[in-house]
C-alpha atoms as a PDB file:
ATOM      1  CA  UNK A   1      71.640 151.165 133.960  1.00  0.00           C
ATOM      2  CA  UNK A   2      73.134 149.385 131.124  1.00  0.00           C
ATOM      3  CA  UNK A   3      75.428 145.853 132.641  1.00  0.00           C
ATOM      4  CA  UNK A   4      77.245 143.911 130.974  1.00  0.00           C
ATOM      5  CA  UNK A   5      77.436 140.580 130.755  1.00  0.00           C
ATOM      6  CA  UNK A   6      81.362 138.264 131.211  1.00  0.00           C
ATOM      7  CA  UNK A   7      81.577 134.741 131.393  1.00  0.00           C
ATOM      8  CA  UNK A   8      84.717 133.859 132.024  1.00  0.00           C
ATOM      9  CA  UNK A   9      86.922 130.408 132.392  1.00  0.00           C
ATOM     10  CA  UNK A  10      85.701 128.980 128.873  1.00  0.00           C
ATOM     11  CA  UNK A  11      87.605 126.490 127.100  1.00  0.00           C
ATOM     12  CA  UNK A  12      85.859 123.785 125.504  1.00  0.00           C
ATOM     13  CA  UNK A  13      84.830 124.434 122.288  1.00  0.00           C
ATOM     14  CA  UNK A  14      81.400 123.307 122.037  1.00  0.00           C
ATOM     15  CA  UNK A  15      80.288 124.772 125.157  1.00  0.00           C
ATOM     16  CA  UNK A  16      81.569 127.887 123.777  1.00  0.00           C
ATOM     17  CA  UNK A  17      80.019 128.004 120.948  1.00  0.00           C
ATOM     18  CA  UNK A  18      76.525 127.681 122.868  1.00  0.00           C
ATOM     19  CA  UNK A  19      77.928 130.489 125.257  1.00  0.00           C
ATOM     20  CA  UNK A  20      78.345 132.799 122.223  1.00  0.00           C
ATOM     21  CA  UNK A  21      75.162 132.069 121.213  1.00  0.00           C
ATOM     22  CA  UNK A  22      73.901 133.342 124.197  1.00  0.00           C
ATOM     23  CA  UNK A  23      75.222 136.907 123.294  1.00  0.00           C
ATOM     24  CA  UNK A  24      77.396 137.929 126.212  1.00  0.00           C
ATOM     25  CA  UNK A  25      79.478 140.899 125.993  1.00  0.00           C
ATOM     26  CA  UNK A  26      82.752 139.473 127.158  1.00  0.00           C
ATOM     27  CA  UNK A  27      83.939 136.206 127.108  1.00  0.00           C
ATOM     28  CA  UNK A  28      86.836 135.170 129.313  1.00  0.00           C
ATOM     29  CA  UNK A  29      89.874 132.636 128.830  1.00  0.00           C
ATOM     30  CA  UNK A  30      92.541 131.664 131.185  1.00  0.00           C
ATOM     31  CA  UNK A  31      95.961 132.129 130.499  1.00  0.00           C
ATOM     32  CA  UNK A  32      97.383 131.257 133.950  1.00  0.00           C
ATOM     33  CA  UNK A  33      98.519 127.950 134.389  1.00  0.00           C
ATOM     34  CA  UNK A  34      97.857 127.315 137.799  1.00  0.00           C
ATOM     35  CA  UNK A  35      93.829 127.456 136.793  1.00  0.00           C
ATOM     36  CA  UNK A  36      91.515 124.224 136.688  1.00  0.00           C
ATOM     37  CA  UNK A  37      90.022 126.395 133.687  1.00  0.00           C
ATOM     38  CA  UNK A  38      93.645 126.763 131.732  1.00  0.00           C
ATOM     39  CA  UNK A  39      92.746 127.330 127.956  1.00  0.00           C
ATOM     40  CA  UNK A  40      95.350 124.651 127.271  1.00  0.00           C
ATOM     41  CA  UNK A  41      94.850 123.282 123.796  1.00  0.00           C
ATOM     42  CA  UNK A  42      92.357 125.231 122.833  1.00  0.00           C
ATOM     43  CA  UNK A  43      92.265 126.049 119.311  1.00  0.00           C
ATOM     44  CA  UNK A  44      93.392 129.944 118.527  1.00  0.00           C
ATOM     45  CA  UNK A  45      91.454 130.355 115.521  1.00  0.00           C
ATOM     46  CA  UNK A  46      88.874 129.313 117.043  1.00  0.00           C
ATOM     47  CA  UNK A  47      88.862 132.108 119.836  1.00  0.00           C
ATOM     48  CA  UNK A  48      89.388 134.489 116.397  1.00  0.00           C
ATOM     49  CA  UNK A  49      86.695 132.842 114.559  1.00  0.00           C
ATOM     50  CA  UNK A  50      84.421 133.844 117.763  1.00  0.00           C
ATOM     51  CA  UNK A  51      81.167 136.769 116.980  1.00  0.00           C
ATOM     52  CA  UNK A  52      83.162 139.763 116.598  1.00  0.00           C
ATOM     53  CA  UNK A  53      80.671 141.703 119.011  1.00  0.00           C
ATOM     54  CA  UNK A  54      81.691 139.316 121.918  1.00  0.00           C
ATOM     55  CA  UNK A  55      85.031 140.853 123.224  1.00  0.00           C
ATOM     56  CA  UNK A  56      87.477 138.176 123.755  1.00  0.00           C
ATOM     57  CA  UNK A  57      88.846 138.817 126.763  1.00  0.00           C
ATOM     58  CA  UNK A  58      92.263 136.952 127.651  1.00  0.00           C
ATOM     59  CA  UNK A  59      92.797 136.968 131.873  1.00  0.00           C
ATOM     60  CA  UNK A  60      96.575 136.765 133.031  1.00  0.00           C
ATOM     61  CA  UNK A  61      98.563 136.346 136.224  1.00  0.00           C
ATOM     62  CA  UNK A  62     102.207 137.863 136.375  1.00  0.00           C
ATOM     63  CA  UNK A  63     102.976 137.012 132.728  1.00  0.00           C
ATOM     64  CA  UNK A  64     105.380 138.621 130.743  1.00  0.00           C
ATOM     65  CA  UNK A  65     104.454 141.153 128.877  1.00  0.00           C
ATOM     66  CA  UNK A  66     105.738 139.952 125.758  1.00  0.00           C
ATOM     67  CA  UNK A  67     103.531 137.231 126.209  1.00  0.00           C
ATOM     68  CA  UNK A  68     100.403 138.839 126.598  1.00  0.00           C
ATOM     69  CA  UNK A  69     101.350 140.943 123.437  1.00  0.00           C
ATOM     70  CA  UNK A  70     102.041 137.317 121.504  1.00  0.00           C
ATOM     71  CA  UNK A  71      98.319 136.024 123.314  1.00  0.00           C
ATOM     72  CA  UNK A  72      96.740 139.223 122.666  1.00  0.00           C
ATOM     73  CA  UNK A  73      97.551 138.596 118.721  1.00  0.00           C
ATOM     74  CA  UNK A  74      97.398 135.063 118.067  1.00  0.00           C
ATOM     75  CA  UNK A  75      94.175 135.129 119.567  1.00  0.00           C
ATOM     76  CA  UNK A  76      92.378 137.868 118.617  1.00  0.00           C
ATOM     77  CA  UNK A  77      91.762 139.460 121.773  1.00  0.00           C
ATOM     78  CA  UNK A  78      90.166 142.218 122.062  1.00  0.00           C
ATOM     79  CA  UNK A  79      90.906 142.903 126.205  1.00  0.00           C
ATOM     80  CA  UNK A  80      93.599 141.601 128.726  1.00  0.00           C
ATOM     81  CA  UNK A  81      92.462 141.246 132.280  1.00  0.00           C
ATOM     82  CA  UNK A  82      95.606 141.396 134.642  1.00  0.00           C
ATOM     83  CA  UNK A  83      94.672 139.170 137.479  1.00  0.00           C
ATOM     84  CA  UNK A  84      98.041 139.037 139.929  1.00  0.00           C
ATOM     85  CA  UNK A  85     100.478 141.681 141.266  1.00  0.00           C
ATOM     86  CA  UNK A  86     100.846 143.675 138.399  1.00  0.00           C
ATOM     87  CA  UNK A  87     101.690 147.242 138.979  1.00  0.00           C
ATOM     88  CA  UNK A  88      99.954 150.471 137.143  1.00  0.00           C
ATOM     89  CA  UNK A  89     103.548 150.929 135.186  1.00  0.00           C
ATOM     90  CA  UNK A  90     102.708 147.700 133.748  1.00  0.00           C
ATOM     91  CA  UNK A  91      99.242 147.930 132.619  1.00  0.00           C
ATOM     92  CA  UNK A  92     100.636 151.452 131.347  1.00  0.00           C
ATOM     93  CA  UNK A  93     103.601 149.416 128.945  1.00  0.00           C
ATOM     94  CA  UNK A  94     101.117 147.336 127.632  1.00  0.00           C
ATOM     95  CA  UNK A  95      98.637 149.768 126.610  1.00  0.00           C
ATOM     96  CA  UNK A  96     101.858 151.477 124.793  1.00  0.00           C
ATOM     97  CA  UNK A  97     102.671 148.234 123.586  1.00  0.00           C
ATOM     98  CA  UNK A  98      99.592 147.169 121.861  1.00  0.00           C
ATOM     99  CA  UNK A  99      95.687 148.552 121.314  1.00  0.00           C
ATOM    100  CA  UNK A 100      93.893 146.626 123.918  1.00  0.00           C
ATOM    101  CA  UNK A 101      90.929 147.690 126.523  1.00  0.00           C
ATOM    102  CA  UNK A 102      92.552 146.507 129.701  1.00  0.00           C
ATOM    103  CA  UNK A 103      90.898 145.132 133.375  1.00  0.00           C
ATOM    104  CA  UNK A 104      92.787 145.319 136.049  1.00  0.00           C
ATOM    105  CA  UNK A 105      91.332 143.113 139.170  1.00  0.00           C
ATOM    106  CA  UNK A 106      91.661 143.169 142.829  1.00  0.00           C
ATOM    107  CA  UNK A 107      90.830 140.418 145.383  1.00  0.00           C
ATOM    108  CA  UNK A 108      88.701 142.262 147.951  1.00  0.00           C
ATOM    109  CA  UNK A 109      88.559 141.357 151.717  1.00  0.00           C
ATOM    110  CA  UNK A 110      87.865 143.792 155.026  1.00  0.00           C
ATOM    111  CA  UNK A 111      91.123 144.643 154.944  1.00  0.00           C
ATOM    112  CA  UNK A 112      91.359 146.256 151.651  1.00  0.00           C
ATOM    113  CA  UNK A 113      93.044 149.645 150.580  1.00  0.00           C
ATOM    114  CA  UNK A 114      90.829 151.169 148.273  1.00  0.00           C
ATOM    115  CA  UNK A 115      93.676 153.738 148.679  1.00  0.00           C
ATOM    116  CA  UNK A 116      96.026 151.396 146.007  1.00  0.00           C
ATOM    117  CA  UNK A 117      93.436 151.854 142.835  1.00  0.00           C
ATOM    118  CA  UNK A 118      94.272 155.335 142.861  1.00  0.00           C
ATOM    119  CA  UNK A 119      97.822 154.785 140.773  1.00  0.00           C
ATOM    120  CA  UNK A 120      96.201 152.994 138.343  1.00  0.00           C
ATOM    121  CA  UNK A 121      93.346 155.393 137.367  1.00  0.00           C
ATOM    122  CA  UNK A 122      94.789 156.237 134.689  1.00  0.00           C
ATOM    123  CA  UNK A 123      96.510 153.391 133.587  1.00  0.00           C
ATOM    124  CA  UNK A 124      93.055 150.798 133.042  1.00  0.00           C
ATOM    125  CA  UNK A 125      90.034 150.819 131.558  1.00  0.00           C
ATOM    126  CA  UNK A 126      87.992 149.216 134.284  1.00  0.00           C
ATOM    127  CA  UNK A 127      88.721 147.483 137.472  1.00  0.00           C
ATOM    128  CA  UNK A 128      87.506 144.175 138.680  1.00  0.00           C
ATOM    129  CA  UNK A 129      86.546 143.238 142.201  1.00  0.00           C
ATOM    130  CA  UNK A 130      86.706 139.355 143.165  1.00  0.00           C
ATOM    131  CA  UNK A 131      87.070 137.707 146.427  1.00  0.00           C
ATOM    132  CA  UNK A 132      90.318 137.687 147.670  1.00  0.00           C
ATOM    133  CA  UNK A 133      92.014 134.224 147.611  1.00  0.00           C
ATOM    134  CA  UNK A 134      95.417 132.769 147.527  1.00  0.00           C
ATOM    135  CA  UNK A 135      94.220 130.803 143.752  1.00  0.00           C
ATOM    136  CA  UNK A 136      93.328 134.309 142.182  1.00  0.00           C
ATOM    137  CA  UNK A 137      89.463 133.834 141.501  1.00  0.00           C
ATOM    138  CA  UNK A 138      87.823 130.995 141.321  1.00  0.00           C
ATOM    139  CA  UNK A 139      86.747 130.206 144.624  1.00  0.00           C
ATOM    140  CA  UNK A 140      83.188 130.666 144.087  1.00  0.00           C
ATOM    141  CA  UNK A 141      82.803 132.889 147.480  1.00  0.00           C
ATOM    142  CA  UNK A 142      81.377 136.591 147.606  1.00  0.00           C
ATOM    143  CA  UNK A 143      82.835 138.850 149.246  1.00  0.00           C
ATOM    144  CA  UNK A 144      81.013 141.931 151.610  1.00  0.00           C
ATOM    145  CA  UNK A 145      79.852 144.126 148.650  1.00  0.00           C
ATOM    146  CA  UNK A 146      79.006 146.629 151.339  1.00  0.00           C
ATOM    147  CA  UNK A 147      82.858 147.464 151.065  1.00  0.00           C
ATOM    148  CA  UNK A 148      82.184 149.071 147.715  1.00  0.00           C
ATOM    149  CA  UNK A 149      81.034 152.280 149.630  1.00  0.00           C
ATOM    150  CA  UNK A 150      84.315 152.959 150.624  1.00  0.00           C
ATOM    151  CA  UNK A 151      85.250 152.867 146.187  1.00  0.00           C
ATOM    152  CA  UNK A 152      85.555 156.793 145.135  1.00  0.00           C
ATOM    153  CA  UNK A 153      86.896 156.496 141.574  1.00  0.00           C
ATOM    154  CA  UNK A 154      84.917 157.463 138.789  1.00  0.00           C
ATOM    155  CA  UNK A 155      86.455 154.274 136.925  1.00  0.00           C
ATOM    156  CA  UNK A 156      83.866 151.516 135.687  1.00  0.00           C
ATOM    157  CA  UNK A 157      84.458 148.140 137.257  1.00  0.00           C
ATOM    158  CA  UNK A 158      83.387 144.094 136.976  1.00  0.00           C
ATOM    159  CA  UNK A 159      82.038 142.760 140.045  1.00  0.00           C
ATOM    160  CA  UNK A 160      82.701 139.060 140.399  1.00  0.00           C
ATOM    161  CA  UNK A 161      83.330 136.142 142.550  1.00  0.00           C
ATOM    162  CA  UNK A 162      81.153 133.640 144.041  1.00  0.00           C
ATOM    163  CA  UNK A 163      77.727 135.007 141.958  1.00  0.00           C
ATOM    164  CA  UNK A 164      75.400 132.453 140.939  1.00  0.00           C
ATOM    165  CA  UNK A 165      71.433 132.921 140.295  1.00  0.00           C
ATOM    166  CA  UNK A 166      70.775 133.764 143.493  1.00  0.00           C
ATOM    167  CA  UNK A 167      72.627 136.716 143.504  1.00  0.00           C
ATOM    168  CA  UNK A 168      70.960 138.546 140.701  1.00  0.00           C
ATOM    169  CA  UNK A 169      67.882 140.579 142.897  1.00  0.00           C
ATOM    170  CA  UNK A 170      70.765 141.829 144.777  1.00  0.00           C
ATOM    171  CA  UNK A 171      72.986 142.458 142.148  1.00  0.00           C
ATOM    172  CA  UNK A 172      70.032 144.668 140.615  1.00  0.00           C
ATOM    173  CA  UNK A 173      69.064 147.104 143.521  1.00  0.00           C
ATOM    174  CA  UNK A 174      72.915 147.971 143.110  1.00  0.00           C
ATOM    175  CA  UNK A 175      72.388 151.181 141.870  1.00  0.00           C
ATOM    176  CA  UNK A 176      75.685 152.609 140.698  1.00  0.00           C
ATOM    177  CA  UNK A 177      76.566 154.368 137.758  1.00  0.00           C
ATOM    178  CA  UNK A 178      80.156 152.950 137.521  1.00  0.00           C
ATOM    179  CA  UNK A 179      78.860 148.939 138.370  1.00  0.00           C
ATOM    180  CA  UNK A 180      79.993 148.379 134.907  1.00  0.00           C
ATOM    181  CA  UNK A 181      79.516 144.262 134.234  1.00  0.00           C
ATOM    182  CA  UNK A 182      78.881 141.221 136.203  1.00  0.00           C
ATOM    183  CA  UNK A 183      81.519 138.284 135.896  1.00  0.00           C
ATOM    184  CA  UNK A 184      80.459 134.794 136.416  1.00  0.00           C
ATOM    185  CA  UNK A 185      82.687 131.509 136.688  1.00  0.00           C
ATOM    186  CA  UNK A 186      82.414 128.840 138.690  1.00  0.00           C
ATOM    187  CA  UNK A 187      78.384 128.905 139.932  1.00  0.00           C
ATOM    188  CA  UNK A 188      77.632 128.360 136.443  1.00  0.00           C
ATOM    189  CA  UNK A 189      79.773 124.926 135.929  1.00  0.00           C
ATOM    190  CA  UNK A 190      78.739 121.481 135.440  1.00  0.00           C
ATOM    191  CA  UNK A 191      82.699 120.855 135.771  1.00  0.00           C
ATOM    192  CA  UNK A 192      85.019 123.589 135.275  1.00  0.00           C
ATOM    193  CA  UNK A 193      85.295 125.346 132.810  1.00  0.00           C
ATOM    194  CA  UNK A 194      81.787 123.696 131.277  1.00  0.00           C
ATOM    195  CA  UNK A 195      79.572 126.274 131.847  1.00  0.00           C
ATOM    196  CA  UNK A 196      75.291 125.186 132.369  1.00  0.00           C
ATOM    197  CA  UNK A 197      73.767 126.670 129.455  1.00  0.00           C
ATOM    198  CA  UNK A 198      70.287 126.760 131.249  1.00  0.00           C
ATOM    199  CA  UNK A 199      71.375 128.313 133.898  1.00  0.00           C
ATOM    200  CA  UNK A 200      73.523 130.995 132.117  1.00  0.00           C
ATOM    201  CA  UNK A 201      70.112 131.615 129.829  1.00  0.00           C
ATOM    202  CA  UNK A 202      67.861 132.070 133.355  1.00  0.00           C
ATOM    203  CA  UNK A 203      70.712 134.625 134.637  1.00  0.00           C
ATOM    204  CA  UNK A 204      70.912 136.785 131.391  1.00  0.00           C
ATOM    205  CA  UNK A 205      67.245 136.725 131.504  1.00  0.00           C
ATOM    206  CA  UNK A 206      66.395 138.476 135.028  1.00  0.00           C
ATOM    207  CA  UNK A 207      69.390 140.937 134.606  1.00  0.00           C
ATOM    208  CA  UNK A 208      68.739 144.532 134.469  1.00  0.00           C
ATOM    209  CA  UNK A 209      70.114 145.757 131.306  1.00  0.00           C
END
């Protein structure tokens, strides 16, 4: 089974730079003000100037469309990752707005209604499952991933929150054709949004590709 690799909440530039070195398949920056990992300043042409085989990957919370369309091209981006409240009619303007691959995430608790991804099947690319927290992301918890049984789309997802190195023998027995790519944040941060090189190297190392 074929995952792939995100690292996501990047935004200072030399760090970066050693990420992409590392080869991942998505890197992640964060639009959303409200994040301790905020892109900020950060240079857009040097997001464009990134390895064109590392999708660029821009993560958003309730924005305006327009935007995400204006992010999406002074960036370079090559995927959005809608990480709020937005509806499926929204990930379906965008898409007819602009040519982007697009991730649509859920924050996952017991309580969940798998029930809701159903409107947006055809309206995504892939989902993303996090933990469910009133920050969006970044809490650096895991969630039950037993609750995935009760997931009956055929869609392709991300499965985030809270993994660090520890989680990777478990994250390899998952044996699921649509486990798509593994998302990692905040266990692999000297600070945040400084991401340990080592540590990314050891985890990108012992996963099953």
């Amino acid at each position: 089974m074929d995952k792939r690799l995100k690292v996501c909440g990047m935004k200072v530039p030399s760090n970066i730079e050693m990420v992409a070195d590392l080869q991942p398949d998505y890197i992640g920056f964060i639009f959303y003000k409200g994040s301790k990992r905020y892109v900020a300043d950060l240079s857009a042409q040097f997001v464009k100037d990134l390895p064109s085989n590392i999708k660029r990957t821009g993560v958003f919370v309730n924005e305006e469309l327009r935007t995400v369309v204006e992010r999406v091209l002074e960036y370079g981006l090559h995927a959005v990752q809608l990480h709020g409240d937005e509806p499926a009619s929204y990930a379906r303007e965008l898409k007819a707005l602009i040519d982007i691959e697009v991730i649509k995430a859920f924050g996952i608790d017991d309580q969940f209604d798998f029930d809701q991804l159903d409107a947006y099947s055809n309206s995504v690319d892939y989902f993303l499952f996090d933990t469910k927290t009133p920050d969006h992301g970044g809490s650096g918890r895991v969630f039950n991933w037993d609750l995935l049984k009760k997931y009956s789309l055929d869609k392709p997802y991300f499965l985030s929150g809270g993994i660090d190195l520890e989680s990777i023998d478990e994250i390899n027995r998952i044996k699921d054709e649509r486990f798509y790519a593994v998302d990692v944040n905040s266990k692999f941060e000297l600070e945040p949004g400084l991401k340990d090189i080592d540590k990314l190297i050891d985890f990108k190392n012992m996963l099953s590709y």
